[in-house]
C-alpha atoms as a PDB file:
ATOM      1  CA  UNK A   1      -9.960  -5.811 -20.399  1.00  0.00           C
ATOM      2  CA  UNK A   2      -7.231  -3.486 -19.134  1.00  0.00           C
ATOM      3  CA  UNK A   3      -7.494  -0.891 -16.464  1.00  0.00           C
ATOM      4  CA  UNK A   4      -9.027   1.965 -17.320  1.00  0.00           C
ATOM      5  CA  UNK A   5      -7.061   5.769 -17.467  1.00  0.00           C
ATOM      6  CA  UNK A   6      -8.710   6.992 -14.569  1.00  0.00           C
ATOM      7  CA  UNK A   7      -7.738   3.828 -12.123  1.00  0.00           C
ATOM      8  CA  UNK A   8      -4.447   4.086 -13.699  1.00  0.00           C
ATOM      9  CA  UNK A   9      -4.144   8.038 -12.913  1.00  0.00           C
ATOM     10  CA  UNK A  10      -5.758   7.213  -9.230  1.00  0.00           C
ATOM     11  CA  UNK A  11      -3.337   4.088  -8.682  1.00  0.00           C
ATOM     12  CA  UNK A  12      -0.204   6.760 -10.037  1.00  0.00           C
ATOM     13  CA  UNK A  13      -1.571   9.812  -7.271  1.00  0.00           C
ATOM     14  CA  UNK A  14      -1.981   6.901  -4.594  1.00  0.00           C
ATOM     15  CA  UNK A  15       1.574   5.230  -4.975  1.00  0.00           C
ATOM     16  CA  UNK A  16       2.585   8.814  -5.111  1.00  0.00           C
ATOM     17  CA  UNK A  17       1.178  10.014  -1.932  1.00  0.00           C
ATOM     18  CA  UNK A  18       2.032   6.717   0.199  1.00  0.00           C
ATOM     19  CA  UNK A  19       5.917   7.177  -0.929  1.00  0.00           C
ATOM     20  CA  UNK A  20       6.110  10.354   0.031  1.00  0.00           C
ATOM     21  CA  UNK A  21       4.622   9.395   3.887  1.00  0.00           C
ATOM     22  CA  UNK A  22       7.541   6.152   3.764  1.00  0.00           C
ATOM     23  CA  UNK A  23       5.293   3.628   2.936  1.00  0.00           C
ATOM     24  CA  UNK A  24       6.972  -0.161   2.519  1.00  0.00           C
ATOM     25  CA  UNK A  25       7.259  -1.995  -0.789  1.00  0.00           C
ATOM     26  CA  UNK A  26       4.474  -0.110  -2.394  1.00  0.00           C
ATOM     27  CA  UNK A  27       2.842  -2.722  -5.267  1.00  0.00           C
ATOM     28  CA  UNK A  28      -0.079  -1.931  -7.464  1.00  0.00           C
ATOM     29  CA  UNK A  29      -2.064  -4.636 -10.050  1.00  0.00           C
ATOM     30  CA  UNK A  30      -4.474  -4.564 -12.753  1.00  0.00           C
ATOM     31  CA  UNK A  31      -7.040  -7.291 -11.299  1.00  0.00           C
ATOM     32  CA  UNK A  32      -9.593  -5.984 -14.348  1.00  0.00           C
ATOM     33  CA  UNK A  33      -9.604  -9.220 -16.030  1.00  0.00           C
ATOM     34  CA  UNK A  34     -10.454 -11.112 -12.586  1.00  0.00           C
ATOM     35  CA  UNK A  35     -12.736  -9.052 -10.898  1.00  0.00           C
ATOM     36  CA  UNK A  36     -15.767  -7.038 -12.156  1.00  0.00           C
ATOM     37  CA  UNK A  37     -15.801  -5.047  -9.261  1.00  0.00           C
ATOM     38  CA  UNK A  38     -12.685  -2.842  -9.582  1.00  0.00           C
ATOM     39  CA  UNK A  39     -10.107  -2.074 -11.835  1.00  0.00           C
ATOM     40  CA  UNK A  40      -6.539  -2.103  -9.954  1.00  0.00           C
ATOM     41  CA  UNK A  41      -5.188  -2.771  -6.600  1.00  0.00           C
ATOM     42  CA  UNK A  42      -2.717  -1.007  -4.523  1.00  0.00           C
ATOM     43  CA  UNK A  43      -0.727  -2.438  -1.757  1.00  0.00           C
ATOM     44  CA  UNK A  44       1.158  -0.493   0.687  1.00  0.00           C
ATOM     45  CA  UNK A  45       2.533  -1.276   4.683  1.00  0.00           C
ATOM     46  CA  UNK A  46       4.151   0.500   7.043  1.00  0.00           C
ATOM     47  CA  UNK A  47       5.908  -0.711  10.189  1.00  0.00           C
ATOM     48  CA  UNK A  48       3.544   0.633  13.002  1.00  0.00           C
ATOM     49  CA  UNK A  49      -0.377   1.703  13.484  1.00  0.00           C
ATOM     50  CA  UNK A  50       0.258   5.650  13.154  1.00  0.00           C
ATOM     51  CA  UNK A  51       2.372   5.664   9.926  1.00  0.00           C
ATOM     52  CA  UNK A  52      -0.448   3.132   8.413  1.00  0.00           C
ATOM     53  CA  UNK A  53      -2.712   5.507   9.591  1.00  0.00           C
ATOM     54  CA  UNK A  54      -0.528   8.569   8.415  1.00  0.00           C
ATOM     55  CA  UNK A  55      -0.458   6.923   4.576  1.00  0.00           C
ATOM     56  CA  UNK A  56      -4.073   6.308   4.618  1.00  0.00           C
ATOM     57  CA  UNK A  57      -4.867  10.168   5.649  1.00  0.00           C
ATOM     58  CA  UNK A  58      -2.319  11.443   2.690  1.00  0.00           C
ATOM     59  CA  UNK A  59      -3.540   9.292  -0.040  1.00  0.00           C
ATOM     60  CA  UNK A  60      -7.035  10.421   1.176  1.00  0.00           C
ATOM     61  CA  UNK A  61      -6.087  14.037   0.642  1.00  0.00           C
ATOM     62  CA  UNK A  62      -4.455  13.924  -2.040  1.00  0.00           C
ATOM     63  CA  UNK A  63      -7.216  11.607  -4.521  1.00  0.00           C
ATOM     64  CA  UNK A  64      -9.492  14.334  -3.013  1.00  0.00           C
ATOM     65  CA  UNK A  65      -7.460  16.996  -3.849  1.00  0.00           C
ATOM     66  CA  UNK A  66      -5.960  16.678  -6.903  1.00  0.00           C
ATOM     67  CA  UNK A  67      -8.496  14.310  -9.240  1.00  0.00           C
ATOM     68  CA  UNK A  68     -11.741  15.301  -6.634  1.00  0.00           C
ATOM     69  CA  UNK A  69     -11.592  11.324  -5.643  1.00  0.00           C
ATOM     70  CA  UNK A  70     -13.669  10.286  -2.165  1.00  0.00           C
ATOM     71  CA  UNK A  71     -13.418   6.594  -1.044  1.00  0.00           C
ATOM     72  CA  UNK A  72     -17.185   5.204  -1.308  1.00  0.00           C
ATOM     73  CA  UNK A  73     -15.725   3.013   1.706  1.00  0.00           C
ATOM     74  CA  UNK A  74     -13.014   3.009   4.447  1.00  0.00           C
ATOM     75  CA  UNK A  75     -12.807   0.004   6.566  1.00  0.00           C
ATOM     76  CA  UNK A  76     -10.083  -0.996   9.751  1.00  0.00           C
ATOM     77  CA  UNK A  77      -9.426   2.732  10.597  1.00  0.00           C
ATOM     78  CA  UNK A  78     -10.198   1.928  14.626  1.00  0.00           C
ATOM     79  CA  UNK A  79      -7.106  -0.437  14.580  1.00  0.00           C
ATOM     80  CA  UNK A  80      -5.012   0.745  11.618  1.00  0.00           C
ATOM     81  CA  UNK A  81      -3.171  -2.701  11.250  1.00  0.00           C
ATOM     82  CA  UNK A  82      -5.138  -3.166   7.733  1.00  0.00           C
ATOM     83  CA  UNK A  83      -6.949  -0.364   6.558  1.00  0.00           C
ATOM     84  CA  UNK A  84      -8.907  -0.453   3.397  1.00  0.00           C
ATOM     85  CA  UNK A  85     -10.052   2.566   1.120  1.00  0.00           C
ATOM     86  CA  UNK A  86     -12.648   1.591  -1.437  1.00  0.00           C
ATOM     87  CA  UNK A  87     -12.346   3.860  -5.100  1.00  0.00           C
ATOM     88  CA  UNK A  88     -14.898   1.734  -6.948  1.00  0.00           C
ATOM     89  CA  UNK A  89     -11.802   1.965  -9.932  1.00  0.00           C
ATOM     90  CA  UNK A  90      -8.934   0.981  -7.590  1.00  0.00           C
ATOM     91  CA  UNK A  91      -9.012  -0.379  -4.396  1.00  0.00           C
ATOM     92  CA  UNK A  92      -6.377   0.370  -1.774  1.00  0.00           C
ATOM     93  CA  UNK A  93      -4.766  -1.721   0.933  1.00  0.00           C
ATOM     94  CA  UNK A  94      -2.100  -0.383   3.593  1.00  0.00           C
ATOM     95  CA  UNK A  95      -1.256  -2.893   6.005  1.00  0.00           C
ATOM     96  CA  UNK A  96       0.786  -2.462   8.990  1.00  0.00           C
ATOM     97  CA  UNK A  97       4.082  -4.829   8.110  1.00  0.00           C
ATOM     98  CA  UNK A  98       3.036  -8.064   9.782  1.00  0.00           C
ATOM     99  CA  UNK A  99      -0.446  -8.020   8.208  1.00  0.00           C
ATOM    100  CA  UNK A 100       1.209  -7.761   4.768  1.00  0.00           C
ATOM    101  CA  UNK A 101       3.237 -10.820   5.609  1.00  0.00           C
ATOM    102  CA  UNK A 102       0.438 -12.549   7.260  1.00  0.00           C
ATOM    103  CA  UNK A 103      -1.911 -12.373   4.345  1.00  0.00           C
ATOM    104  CA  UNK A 104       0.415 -11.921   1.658  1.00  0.00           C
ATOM    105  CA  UNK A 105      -2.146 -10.300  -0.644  1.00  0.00           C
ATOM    106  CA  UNK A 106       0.838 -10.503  -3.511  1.00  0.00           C
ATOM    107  CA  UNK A 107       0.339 -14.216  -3.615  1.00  0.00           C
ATOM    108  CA  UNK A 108      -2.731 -13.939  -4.019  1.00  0.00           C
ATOM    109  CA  UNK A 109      -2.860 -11.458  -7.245  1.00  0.00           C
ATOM    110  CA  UNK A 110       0.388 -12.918  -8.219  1.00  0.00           C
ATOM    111  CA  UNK A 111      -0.915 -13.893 -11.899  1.00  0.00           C
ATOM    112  CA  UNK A 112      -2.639  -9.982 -12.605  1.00  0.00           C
ATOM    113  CA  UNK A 113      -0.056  -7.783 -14.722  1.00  0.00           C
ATOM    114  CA  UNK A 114       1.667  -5.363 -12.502  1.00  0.00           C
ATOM    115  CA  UNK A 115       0.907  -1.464 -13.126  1.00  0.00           C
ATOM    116  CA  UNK A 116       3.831   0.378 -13.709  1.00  0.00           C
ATOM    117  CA  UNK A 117       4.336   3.276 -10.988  1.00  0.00           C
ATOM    118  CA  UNK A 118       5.831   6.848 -10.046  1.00  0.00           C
ATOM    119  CA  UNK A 119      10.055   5.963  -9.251  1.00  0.00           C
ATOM    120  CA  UNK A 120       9.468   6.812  -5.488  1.00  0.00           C
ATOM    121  CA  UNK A 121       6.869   4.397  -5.313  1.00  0.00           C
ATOM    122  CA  UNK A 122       9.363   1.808  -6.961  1.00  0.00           C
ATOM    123  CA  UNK A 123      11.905   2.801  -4.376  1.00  0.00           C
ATOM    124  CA  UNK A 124       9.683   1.609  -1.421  1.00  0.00           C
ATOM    125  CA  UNK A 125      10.653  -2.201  -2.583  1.00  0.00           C
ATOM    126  CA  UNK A 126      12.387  -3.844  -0.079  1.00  0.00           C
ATOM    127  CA  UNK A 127      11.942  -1.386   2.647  1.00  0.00           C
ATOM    128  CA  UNK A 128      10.214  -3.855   5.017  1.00  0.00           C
ATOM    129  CA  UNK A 129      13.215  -6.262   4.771  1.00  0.00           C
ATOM    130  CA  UNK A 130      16.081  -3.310   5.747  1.00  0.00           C
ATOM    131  CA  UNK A 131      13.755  -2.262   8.397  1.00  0.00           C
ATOM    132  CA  UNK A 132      13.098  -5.696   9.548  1.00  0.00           C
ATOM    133  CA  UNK A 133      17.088  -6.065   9.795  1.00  0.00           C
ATOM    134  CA  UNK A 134      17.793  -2.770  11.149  1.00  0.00           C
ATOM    135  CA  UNK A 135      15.315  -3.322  13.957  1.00  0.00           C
ATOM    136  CA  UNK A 136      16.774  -6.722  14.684  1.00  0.00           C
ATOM    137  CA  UNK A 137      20.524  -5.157  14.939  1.00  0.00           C
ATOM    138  CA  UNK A 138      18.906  -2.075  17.236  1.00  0.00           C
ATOM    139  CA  UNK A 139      17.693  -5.124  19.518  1.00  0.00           C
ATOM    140  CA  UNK A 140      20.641  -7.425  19.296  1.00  0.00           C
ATOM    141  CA  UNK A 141      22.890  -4.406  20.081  1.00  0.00           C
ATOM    142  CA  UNK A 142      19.927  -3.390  23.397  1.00  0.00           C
ATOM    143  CA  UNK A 143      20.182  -7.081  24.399  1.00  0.00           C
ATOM    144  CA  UNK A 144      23.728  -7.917  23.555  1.00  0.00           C
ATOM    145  CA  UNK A 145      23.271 -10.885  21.813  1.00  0.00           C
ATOM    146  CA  UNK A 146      21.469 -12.429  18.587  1.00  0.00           C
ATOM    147  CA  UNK A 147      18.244 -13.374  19.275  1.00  0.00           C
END
């Protein structure tokens, strides 16, 4: 069992919408085969609460918008460090950068077949990492050493 169009078209708008509000190292899998309870997974993070929050809002918008899509479910809103919308088809996950490290949810669906996605989407891969170092040369340069 594959996923189906319409998770693949939800997972494509989703990807979509979280590049376009910066989202880090934006990942989506078909978990049809291993779960009966959706068809695809998307993974997104962002490096504070308000742009996790700000990704959630747009990909809310725009499944509502454009393919008349409503979450039967949002969970972790209050803290936005992990915050959950439920499709029934896909399922979608934007963490705030240490959560996605912390759980690593890729290890996890490592084995599921990867869904292709839009290029910006692609482009988000390795974003955490250069942010990661940028942050750490903005603080070494503050401080005036390595840490």
């Amino acid at each position: 069992m594959t996923a189906t169009d319409r998770s693949i078209e939800l997972v494509h708008t989703a990807a979509q919408a979280a590049a376009d509000k910066l989202a880090h190292d934006v990942i989506a899998y078909d978990v049809s085969d291993v779960l009966s309870i959706t068809d695809a997974f998307l993974l997104a993070s962002a490096p504070n609460d308000r742009q996790v929050k700000s990704i959630v809002d747009e990909i809310e918008e725009r499944l509502s918008k454009e393919l008349g899509a409503k979450p039967v479910r949002r969970e972790g809103d209050r803290e936005a460090r992990w915050v959950l919308l439920d499709y029934v088809d896909i399922v979608v996950h934007v963490q705030h950068s240490e959560e996605r490290v912390f759980y690593a949810l890729e290890r996890l669906w490592k084995d599921c077949p990867e869904l292709e996605l839009p290029a910006d989407a692609k482009a988000t891969r390795g974003k955490a990492q250069e942010h990661a170092a940028l942050r750490n040369e903005e603080d070494d340069a503050e401080y005036g050493e390595p840490r």
